[in-house]
C-alpha atoms as a PDB file:
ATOM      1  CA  UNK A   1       0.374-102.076 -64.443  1.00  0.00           C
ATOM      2  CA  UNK A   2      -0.114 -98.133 -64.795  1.00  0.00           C
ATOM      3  CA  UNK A   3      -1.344 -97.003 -68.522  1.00  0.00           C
ATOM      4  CA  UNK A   4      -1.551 -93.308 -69.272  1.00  0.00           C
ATOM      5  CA  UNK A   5      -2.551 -91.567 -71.905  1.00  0.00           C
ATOM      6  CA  UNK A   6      -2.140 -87.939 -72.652  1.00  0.00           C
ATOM      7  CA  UNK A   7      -2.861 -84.797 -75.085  1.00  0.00           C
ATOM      8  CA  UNK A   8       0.159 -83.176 -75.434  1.00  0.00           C
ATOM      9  CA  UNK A   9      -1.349 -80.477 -78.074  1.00  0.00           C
ATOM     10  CA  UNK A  10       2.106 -80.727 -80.178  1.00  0.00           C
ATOM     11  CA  UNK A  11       4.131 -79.936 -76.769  1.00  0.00           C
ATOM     12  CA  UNK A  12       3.312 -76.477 -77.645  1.00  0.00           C
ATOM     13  CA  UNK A  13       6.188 -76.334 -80.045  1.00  0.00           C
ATOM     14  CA  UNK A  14       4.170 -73.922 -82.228  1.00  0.00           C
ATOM     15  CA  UNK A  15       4.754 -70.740 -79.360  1.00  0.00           C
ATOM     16  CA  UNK A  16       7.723 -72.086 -77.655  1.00  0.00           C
ATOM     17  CA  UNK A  17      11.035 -73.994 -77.886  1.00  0.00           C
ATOM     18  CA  UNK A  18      11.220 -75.111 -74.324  1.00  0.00           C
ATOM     19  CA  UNK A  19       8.010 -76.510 -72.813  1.00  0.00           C
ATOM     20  CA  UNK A  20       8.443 -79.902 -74.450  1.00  0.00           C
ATOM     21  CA  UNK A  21      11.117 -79.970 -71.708  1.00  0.00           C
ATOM     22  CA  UNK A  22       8.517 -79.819 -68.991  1.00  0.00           C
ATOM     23  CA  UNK A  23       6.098 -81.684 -71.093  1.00  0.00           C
ATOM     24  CA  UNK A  24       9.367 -84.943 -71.103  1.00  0.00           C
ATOM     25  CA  UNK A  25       9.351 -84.235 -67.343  1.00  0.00           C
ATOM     26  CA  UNK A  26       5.919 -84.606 -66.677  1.00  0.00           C
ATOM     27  CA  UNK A  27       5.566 -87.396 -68.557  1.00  0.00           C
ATOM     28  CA  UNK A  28       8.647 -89.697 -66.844  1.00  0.00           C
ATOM     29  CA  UNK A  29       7.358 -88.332 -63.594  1.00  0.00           C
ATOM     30  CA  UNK A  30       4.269 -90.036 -64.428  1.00  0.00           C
ATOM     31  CA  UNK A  31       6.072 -93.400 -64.281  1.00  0.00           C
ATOM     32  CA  UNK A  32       3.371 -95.176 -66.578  1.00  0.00           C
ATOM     33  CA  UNK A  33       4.633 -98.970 -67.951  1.00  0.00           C
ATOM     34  CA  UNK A  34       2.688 -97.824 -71.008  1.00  0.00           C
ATOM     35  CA  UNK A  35       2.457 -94.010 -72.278  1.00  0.00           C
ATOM     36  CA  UNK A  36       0.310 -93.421 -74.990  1.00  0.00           C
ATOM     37  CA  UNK A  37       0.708 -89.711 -76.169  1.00  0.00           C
ATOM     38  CA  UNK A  38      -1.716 -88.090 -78.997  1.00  0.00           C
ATOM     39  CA  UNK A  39      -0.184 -85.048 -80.672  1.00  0.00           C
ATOM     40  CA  UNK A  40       2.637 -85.898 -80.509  1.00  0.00           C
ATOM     41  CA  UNK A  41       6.033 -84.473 -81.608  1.00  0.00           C
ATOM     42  CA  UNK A  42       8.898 -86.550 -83.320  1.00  0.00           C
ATOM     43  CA  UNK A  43      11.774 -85.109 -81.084  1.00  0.00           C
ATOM     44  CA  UNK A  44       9.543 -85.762 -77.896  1.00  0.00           C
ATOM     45  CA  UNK A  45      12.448 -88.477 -75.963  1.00  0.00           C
ATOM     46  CA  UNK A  46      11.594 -90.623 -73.009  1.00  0.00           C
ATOM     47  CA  UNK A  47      14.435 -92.366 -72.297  1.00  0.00           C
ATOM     48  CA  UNK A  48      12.489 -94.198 -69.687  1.00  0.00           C
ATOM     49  CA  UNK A  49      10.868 -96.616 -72.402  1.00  0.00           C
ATOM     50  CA  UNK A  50      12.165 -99.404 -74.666  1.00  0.00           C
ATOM     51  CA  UNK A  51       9.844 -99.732 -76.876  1.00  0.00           C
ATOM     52  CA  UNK A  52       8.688 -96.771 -79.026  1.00  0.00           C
ATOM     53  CA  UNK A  53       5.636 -97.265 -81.379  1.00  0.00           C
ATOM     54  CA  UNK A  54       4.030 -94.203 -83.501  1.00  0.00           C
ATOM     55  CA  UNK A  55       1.696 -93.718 -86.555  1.00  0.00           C
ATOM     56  CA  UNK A  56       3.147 -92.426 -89.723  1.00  0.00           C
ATOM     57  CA  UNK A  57       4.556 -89.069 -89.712  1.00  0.00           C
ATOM     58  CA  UNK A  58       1.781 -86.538 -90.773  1.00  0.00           C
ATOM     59  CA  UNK A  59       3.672 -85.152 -94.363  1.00  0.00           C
ATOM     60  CA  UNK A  60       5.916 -82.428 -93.913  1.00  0.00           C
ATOM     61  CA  UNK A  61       5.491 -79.248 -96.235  1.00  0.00           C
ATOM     62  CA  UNK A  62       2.401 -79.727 -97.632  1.00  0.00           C
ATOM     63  CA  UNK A  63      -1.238 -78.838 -96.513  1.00  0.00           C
ATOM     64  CA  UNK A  64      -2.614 -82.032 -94.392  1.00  0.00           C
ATOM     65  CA  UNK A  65      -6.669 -81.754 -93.005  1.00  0.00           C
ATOM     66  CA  UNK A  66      -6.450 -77.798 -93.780  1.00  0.00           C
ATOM     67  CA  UNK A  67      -2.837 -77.072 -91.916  1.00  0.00           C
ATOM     68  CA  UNK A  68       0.576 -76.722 -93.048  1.00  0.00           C
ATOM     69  CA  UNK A  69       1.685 -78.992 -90.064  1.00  0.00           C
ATOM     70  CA  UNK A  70       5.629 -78.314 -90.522  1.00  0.00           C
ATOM     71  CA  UNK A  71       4.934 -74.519 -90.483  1.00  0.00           C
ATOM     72  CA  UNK A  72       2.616 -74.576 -87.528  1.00  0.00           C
ATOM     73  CA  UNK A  73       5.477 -76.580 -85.643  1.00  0.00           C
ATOM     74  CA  UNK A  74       8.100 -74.838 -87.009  1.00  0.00           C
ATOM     75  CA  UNK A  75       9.802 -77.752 -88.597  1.00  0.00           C
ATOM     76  CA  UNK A  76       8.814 -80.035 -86.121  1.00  0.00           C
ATOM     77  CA  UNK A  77       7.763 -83.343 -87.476  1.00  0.00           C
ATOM     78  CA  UNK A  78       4.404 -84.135 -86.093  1.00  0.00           C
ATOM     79  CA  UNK A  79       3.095 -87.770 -84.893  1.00  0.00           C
ATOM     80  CA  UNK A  80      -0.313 -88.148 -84.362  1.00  0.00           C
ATOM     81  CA  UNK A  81       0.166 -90.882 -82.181  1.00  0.00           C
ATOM     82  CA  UNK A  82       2.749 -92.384 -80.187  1.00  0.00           C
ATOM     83  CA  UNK A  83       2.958 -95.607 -77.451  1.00  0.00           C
ATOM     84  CA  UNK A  84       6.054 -96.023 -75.197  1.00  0.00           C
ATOM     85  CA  UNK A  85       6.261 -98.806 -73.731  1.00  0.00           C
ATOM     86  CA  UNK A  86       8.113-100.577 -71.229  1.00  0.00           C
ATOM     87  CA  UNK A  87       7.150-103.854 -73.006  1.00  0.00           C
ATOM     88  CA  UNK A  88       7.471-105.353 -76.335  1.00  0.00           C
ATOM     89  CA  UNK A  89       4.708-105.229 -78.337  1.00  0.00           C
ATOM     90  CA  UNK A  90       3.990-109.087 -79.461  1.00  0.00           C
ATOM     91  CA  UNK A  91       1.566-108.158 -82.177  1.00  0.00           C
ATOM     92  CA  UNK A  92       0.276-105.424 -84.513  1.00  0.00           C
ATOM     93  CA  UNK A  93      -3.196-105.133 -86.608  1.00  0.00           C
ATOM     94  CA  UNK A  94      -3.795-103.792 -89.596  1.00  0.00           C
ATOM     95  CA  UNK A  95      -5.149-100.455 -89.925  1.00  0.00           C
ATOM     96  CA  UNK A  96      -6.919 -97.458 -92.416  1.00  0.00           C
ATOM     97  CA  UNK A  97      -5.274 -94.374 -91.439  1.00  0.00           C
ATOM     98  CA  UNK A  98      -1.561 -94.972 -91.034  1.00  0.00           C
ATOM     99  CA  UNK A  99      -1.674 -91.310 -90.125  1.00  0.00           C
ATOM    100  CA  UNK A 100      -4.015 -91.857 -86.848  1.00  0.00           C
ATOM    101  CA  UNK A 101      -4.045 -95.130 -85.399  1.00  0.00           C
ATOM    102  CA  UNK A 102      -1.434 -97.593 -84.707  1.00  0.00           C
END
């Protein structure tokens, strides 16, 4: 089983529409059975994976930890944290920050 996980600093959406394109084909070229990817991007697709799990959206036009997130993205809707998964999660746990950990 091949796990991966990757920074994806917002897929750079913040200076440019197109590299989450090469960010999405870097990632499925990677292959992993489980992807987890930390600053993350809502619109980030990997059609590759089933299974999709992500924190709670960071909230959208409003300051959040000293930054306007939806500004700095441009409207983007950012996720702190997202698994894809070729497999079904069977369980979940509890957590503090909805915003950071899944």
């Amino acid at each position: 089983m091949k796990i991966a996980t990757l920074n994806i600093d917002w897929a750079h959406k913040q200076s440019s529409k197109t590299h989450i394109l090469k960010v999405e084909e870097e990632l499925n070229n990677l292959n992993a059975d489980i992807l987890i990817v930390t600053e993350c991007v809502d619109s980030l697709k990997l059609p590759g994976y089933n299974y999709l799990y992500k924190t709670k959206a960071i909230p959208a036009n409003v300051t959040y930890e000293e930054l306007n997130y939806s500004e700095y993205l441009k409207g983007e809707t950012a996720i702190r944290v997202s698994i894809f998964s070729k497999y079904e999660s069977i369980r979940s746990f509890p957590v503090t920050d909805e915003h950071t950990s899944i």
